[in-house]
N, C-alpha and C. Protein backbone atom coordinates (compact mmCIF):
# COMPACT_ATOMS: atom_id res chain seq x y z
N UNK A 1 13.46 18.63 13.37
CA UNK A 1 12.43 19.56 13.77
C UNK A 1 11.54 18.92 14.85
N UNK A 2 10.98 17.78 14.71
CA UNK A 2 10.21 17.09 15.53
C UNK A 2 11.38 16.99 16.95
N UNK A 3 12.70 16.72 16.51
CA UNK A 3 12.82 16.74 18.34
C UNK A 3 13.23 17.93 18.74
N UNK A 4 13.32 19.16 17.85
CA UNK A 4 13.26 20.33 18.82
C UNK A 4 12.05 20.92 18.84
N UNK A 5 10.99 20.35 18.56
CA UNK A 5 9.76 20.81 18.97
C UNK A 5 9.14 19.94 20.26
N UNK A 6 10.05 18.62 20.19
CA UNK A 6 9.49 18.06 21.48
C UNK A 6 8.48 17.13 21.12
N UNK A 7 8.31 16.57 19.89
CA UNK A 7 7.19 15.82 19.36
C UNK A 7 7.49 14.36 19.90
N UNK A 8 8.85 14.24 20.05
CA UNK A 8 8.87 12.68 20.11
C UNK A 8 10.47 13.09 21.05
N UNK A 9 10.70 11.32 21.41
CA UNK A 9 11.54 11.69 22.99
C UNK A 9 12.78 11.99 22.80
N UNK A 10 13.69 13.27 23.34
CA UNK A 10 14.82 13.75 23.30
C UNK A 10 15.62 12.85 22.58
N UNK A 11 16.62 13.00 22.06
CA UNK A 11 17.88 11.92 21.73
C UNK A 11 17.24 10.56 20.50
N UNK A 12 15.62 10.77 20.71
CA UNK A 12 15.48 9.44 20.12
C UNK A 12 15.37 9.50 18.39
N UNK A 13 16.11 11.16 18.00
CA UNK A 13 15.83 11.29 16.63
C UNK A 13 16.80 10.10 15.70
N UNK A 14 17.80 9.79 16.03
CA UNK A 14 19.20 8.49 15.34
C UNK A 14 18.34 7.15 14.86
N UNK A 15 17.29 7.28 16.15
CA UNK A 15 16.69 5.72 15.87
C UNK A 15 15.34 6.10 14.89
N UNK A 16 15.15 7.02 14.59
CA UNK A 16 14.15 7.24 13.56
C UNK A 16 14.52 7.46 12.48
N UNK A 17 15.73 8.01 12.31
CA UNK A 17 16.69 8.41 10.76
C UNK A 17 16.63 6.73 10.71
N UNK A 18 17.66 6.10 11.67
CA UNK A 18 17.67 4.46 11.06
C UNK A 18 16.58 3.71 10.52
N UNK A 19 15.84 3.81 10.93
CA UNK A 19 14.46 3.14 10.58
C UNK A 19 14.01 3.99 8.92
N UNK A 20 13.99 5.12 8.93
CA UNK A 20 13.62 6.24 7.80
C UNK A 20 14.54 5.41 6.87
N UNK A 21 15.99 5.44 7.16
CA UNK A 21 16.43 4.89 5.71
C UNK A 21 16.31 3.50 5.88
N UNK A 22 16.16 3.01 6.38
CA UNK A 22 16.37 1.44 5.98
C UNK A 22 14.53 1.35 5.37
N UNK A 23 13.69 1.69 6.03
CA UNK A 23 12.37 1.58 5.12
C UNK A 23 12.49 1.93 3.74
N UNK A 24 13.09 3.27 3.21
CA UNK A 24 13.20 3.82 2.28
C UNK A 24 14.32 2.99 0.99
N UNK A 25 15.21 2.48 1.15
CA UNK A 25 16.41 1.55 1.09
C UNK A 25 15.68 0.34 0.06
N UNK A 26 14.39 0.12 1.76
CA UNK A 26 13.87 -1.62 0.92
C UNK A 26 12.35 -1.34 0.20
N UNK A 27 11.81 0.08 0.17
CA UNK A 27 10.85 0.50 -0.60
C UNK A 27 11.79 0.62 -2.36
N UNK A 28 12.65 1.32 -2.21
CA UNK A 28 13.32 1.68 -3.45
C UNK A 28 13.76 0.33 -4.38
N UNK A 29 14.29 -0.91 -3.17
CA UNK A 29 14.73 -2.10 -3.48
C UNK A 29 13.35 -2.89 -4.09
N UNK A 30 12.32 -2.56 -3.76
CA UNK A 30 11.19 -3.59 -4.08
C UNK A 30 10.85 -2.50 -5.11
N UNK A 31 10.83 -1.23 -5.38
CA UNK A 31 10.39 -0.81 -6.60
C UNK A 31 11.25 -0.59 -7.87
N UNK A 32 12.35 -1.44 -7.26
CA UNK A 32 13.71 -1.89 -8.90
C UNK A 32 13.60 -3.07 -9.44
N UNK A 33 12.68 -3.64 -8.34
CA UNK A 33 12.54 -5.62 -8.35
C UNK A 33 11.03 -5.38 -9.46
N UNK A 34 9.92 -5.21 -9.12
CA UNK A 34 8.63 -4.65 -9.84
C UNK A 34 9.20 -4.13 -11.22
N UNK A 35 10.20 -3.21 -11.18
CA UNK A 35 10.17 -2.75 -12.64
C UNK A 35 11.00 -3.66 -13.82
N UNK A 36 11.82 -4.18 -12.83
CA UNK A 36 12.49 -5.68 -13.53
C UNK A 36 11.65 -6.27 -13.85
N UNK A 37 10.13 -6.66 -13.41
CA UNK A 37 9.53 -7.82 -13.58
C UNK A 37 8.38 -7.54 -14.25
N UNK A 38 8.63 -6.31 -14.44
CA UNK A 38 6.94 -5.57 -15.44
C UNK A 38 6.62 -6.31 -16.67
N UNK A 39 8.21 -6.19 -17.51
CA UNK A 39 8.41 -7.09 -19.00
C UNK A 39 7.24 -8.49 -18.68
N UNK A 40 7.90 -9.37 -17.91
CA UNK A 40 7.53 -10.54 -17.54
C UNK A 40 5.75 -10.52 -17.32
N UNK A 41 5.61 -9.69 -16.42
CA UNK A 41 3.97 -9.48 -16.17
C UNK A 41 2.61 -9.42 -17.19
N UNK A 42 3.86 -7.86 -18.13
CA UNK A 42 3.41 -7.68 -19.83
C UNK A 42 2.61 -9.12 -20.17
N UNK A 43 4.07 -9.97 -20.98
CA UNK A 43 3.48 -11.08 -21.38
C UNK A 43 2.94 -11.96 -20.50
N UNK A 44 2.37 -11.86 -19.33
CA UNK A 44 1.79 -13.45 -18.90
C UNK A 44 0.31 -12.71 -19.19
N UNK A 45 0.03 -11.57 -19.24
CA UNK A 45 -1.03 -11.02 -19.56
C UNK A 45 -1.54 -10.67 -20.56
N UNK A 46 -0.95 -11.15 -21.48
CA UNK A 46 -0.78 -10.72 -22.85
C UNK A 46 -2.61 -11.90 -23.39
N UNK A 47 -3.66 -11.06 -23.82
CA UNK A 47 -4.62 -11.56 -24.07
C UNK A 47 -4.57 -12.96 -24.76
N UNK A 48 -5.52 -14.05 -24.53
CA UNK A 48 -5.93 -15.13 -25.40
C UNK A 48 -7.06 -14.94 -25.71
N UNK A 49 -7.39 -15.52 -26.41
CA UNK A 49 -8.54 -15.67 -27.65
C UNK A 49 -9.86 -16.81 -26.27
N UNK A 50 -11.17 -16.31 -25.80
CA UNK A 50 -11.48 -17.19 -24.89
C UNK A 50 -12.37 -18.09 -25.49
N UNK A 51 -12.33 -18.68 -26.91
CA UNK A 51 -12.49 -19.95 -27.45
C UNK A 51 -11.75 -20.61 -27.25
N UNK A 52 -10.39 -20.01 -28.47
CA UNK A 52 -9.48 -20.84 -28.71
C UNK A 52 -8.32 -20.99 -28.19
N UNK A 53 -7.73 -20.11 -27.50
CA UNK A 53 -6.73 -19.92 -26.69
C UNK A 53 -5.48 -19.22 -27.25
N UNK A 54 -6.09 -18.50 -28.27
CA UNK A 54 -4.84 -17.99 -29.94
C UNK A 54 -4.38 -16.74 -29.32
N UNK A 55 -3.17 -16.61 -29.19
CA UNK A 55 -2.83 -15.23 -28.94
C UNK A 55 -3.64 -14.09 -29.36
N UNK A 56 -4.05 -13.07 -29.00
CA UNK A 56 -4.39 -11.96 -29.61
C UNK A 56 -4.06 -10.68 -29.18
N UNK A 57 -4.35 -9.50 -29.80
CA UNK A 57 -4.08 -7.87 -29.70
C UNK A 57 -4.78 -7.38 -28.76
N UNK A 58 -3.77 -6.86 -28.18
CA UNK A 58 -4.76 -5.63 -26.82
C UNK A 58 -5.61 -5.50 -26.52
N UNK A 59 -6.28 -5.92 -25.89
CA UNK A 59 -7.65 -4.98 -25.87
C UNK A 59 -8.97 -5.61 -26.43
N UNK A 60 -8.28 -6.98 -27.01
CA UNK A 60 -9.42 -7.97 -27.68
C UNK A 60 -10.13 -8.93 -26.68
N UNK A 61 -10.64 -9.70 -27.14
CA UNK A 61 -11.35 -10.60 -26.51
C UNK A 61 -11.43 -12.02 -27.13
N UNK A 62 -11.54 -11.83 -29.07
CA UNK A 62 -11.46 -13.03 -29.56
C UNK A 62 -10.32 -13.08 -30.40
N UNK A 63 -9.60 -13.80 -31.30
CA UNK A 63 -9.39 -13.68 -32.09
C UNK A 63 -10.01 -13.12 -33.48
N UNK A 64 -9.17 -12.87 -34.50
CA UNK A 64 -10.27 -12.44 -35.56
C UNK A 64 -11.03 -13.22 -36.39
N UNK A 65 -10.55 -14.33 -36.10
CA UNK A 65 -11.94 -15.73 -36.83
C UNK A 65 -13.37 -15.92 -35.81
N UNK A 66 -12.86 -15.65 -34.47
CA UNK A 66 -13.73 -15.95 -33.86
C UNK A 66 -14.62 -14.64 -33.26
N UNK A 67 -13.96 -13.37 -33.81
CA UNK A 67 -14.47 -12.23 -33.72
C UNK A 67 -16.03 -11.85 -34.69
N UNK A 68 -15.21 -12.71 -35.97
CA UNK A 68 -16.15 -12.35 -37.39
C UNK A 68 -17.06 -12.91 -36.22
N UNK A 69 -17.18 -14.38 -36.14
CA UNK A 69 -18.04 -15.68 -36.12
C UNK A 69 -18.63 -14.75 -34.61
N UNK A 70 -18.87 -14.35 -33.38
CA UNK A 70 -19.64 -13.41 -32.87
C UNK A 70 -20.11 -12.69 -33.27
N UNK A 71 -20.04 -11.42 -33.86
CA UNK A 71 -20.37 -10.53 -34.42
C UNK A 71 -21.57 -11.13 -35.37
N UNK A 72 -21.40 -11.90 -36.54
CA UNK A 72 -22.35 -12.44 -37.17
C UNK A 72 -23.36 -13.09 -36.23
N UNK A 73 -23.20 -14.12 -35.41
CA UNK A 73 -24.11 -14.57 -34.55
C UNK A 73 -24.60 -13.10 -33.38
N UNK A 74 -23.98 -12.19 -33.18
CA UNK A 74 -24.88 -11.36 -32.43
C UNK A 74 -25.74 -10.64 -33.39
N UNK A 75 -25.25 -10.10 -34.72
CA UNK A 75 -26.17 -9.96 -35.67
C UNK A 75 -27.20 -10.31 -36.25
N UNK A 76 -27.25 -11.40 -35.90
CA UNK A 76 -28.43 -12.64 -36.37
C UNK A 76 -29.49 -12.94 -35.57
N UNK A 77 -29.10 -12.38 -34.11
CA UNK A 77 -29.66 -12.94 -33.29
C UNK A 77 -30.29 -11.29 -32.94
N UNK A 78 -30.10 -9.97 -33.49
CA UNK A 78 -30.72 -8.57 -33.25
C UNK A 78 -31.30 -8.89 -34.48
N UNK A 79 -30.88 -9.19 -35.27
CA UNK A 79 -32.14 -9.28 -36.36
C UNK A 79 -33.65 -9.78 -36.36
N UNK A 80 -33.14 -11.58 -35.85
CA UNK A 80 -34.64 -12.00 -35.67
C UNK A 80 -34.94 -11.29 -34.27
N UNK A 81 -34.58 -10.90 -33.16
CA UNK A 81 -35.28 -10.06 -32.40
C UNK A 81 -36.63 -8.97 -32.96
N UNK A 82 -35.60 -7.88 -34.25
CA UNK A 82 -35.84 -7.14 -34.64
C UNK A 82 -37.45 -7.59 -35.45
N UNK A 83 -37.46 -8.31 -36.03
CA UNK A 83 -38.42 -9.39 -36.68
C UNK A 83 -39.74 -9.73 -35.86
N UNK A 84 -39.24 -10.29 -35.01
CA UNK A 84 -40.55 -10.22 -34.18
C UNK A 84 -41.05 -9.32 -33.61
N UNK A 85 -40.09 -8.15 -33.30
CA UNK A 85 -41.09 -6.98 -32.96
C UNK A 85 -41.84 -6.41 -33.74
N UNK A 86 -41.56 -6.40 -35.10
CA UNK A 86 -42.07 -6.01 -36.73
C UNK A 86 -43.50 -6.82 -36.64
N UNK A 87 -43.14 -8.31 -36.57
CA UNK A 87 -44.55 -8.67 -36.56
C UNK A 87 -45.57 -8.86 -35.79
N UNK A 88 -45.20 -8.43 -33.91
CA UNK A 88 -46.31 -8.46 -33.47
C UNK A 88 -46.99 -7.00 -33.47
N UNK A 89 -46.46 -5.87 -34.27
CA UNK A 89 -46.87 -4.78 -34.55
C UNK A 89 -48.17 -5.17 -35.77
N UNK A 90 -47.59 -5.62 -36.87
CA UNK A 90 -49.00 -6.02 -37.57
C UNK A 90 -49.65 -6.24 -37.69
């Protein structure tokens, strides 16, 4: 269509098909190589624990020893917050 509309130069449509598939060829080739290598990616990303270095589940941050052991220390530490606001009210 483009060269019977005159968009681009007479005759020169062969060298644009060539180029069209061979781009397309090594797009398709690099997106069979990526999906081969997704598995691999998976696990190098696969979370650690950023104490201890312990494997952990999706989406985590600590392990679950070191999950409790935050949680309690952020607890402890909204509490006595909580505390002193109690008593400079009195």
């Amino acid at each position: 269509m483009a060269d019977a509309v005159q968009w681009i130069r007479p005759g020169s449509i062969d060298l644009w098909i060539w180029w069209s598939s061979r781009l397309g060829l090594t797009l398709l080739g690099a997106g069979l190589i990526l999906r081969l290598l997704a598995p691999v990616g998976r696990e190098l990303r696969r979370g650690r624990c950023v104490r201890c270095g312990t494997a952990i589940e999706r989406g985590q941050t600590y392990c679950m020893d070191h999950l409790q052991a935050t949680v309690n220390q952020y607890r402890d530490e909204t509490r006595a917050g909580a505390l002193r606001r109690y008593d400079r009210r009195t």
